[in-house]
C-alpha atoms as a PDB file:
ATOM      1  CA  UNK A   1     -40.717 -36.972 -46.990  1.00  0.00           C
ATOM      2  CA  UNK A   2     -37.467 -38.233 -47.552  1.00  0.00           C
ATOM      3  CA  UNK A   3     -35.980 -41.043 -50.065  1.00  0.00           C
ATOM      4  CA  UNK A   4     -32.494 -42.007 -49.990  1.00  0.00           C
ATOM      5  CA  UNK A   5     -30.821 -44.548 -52.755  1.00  0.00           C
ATOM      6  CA  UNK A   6     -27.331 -45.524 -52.272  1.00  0.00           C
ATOM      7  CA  UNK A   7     -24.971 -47.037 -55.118  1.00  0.00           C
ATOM      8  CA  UNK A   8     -21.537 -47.306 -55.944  1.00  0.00           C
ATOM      9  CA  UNK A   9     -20.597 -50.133 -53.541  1.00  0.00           C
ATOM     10  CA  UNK A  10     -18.627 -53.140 -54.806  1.00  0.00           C
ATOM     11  CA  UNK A  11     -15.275 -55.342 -54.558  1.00  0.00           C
ATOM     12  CA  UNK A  12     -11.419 -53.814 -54.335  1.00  0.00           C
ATOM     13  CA  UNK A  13      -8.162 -54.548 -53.656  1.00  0.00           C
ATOM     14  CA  UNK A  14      -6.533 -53.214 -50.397  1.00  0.00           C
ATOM     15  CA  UNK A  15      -4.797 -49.836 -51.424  1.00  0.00           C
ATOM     16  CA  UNK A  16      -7.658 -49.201 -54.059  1.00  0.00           C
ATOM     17  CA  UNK A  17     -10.407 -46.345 -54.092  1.00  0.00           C
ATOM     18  CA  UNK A  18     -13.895 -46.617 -54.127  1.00  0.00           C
ATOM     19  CA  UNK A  19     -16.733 -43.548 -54.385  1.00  0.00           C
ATOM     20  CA  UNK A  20     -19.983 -44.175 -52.966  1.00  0.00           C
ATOM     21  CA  UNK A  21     -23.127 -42.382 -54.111  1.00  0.00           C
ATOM     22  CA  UNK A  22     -26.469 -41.264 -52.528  1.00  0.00           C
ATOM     23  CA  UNK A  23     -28.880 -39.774 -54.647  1.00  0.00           C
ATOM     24  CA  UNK A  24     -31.617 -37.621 -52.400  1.00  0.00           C
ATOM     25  CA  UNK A  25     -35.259 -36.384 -52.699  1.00  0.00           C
ATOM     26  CA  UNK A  26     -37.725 -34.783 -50.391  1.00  0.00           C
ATOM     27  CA  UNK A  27     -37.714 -32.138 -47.861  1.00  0.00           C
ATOM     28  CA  UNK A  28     -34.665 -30.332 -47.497  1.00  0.00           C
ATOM     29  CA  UNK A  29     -35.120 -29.172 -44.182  1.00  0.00           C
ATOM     30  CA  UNK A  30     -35.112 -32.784 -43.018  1.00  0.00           C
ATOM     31  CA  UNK A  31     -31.857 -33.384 -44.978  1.00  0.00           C
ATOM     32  CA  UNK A  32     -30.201 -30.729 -44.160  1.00  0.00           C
ATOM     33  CA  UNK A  33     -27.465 -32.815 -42.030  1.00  0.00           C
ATOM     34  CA  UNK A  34     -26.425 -36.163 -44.404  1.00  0.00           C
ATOM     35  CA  UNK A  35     -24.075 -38.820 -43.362  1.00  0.00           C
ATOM     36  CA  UNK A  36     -22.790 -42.299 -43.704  1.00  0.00           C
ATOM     37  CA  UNK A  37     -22.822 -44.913 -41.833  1.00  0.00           C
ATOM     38  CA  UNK A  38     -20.975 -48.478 -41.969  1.00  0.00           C
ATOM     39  CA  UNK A  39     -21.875 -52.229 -40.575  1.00  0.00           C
ATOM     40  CA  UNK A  40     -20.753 -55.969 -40.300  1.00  0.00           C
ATOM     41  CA  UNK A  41     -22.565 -58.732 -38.945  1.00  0.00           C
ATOM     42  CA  UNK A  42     -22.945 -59.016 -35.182  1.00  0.00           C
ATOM     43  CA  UNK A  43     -22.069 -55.803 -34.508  1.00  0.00           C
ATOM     44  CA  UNK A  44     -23.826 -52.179 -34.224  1.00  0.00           C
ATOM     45  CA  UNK A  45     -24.022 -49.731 -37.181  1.00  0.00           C
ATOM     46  CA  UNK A  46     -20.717 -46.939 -36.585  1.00  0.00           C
ATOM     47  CA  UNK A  47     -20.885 -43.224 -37.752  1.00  0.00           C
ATOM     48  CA  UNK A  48     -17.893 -43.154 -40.938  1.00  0.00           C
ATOM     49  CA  UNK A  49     -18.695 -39.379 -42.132  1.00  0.00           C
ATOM     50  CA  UNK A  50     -21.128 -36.168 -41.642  1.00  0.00           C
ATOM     51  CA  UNK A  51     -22.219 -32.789 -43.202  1.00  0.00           C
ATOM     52  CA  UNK A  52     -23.939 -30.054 -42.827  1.00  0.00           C
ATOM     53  CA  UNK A  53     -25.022 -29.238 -46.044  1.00  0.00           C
ATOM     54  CA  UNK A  54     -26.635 -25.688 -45.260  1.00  0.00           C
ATOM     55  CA  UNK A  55     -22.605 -24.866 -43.580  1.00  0.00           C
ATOM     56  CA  UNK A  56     -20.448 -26.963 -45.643  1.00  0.00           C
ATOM     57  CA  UNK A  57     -18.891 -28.042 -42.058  1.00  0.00           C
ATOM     58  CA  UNK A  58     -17.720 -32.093 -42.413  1.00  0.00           C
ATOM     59  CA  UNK A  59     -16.875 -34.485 -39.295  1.00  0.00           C
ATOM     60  CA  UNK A  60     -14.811 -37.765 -39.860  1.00  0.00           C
ATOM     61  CA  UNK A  61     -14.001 -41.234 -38.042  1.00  0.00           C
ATOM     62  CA  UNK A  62     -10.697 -41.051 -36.723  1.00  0.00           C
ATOM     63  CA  UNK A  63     -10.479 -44.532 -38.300  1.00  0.00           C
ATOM     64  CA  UNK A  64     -11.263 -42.956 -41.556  1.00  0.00           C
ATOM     65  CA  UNK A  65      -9.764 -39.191 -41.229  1.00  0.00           C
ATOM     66  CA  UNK A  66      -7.320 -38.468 -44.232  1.00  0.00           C
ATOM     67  CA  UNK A  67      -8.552 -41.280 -46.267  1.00  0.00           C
ATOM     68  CA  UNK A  68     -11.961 -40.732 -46.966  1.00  0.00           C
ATOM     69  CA  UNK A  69     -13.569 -37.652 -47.596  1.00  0.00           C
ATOM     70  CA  UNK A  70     -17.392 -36.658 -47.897  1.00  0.00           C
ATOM     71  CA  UNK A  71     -18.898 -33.532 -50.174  1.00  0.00           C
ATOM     72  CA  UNK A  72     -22.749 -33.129 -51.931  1.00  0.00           C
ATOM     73  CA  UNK A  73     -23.744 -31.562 -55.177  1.00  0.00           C
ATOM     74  CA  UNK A  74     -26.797 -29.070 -54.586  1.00  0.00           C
ATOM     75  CA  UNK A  75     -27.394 -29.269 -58.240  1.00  0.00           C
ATOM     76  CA  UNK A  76     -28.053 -33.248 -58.437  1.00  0.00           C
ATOM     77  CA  UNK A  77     -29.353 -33.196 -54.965  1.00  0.00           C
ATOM     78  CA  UNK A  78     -26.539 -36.292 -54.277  1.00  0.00           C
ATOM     79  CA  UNK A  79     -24.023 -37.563 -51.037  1.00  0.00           C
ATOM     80  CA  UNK A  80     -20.175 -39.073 -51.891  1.00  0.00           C
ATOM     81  CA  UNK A  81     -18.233 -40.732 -49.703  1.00  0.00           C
ATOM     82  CA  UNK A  82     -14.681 -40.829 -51.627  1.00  0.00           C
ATOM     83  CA  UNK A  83     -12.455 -43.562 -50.135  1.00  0.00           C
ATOM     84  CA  UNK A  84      -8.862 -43.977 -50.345  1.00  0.00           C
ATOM     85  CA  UNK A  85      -5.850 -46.003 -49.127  1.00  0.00           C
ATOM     86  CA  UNK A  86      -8.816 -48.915 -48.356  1.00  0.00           C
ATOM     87  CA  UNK A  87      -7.951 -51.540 -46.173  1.00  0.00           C
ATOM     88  CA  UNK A  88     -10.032 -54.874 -45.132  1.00  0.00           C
ATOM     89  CA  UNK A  89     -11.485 -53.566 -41.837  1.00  0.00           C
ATOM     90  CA  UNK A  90     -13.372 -51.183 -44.074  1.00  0.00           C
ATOM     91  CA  UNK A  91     -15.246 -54.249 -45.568  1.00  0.00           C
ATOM     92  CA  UNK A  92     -19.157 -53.128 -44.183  1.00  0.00           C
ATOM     93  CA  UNK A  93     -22.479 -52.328 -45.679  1.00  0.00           C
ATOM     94  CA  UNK A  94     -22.529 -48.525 -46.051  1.00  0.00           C
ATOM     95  CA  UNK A  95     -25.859 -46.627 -45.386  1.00  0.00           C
ATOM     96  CA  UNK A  96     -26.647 -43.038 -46.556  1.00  0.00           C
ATOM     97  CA  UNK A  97     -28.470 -41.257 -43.659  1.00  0.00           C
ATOM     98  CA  UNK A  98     -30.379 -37.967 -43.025  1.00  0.00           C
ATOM     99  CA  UNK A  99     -31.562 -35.510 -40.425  1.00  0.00           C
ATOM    100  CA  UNK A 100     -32.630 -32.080 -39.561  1.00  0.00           C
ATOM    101  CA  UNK A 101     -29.991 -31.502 -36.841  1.00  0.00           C
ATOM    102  CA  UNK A 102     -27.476 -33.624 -34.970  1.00  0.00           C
ATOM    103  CA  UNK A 103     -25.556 -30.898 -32.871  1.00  0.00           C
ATOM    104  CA  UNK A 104     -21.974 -32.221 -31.647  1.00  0.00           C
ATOM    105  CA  UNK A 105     -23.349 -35.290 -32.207  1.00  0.00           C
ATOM    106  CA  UNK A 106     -22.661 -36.490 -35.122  1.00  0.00           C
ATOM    107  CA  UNK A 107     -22.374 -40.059 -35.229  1.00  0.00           C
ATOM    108  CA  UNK A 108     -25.065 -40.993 -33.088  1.00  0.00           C
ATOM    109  CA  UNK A 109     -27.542 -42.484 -34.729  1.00  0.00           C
ATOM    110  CA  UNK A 110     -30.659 -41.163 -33.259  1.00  0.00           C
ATOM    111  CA  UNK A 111     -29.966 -37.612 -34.941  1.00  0.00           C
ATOM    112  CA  UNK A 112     -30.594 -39.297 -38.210  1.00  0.00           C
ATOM    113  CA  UNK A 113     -34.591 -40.076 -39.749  1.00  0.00           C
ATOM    114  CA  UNK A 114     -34.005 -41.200 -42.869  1.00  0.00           C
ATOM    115  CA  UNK A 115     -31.650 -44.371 -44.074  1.00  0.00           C
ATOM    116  CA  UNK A 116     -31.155 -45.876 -47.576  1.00  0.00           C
ATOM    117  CA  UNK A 117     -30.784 -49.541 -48.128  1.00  0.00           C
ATOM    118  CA  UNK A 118     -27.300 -50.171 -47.852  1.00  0.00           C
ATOM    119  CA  UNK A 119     -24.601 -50.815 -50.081  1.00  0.00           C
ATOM    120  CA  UNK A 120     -21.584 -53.201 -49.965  1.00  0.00           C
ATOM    121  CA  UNK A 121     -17.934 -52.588 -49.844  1.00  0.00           C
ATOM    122  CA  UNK A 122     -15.720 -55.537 -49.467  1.00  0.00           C
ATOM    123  CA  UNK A 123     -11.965 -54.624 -49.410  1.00  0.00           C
ATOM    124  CA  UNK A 124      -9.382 -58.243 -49.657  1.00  0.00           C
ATOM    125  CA  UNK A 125      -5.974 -57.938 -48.778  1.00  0.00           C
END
């Protein structure tokens, strides 16, 4: 019902910027909360940014608030993660997610059905 593909992911100096993408398809209703997630090996998938696309309402990592910063475009039906100011501990595969509803609970997983394949961001210092 759903099909997420992520892209955008790649190699950057500490300091640089990097924009993720996640191009979307399917029913809206069961998109209508999008998100991204991050993850290194050995240790669990963490919630980086949320919205609610039908309120335009956004909810942030506080290791991530101020430097990254996540919007959608109706029109092409696609997700952006916009990250600034990265730094090495932001090195992770990135995943696209989506739900119908996740309440105050953003970054827990479980609120989210859908997942794209990943994409990888590897910050050096």
């Amino acid at each position: 019902q759903v099909q997420l593909v992520e892209s955008g992911g790649g190699s950057v100096q500490a300091g640089g910027s990097l924009t993720l993408s996640c191009a979307a398809s399917g029913n809206t209703y069961m998109r209508n909360c999008m998100g991204w997630f991050r993850q290194v090996p050995g240790k669990e998938r963490e919630g980086v940014a949320a919205i609610y696309t039908c309120g335009g309402s956004t909810n942030y990592a506080d290791s991530v608030k101020g430097r990254f910063f996540i919007s959608q475009d109706n029109a092409k039906n696609t997700l952006y993660l916009r990250m600034n100011s990265l730094k090495p501990e932001d090195t992770a595969m990135y995943y696209c997610a989506a739900g119908p509803w996740f309440g105050g609970f953003w970054s827990n997983k479980s609120r989210y059905y859908y997942w794209g394949q990943g994409t990888q961001v590897t910050v050096s210092s």
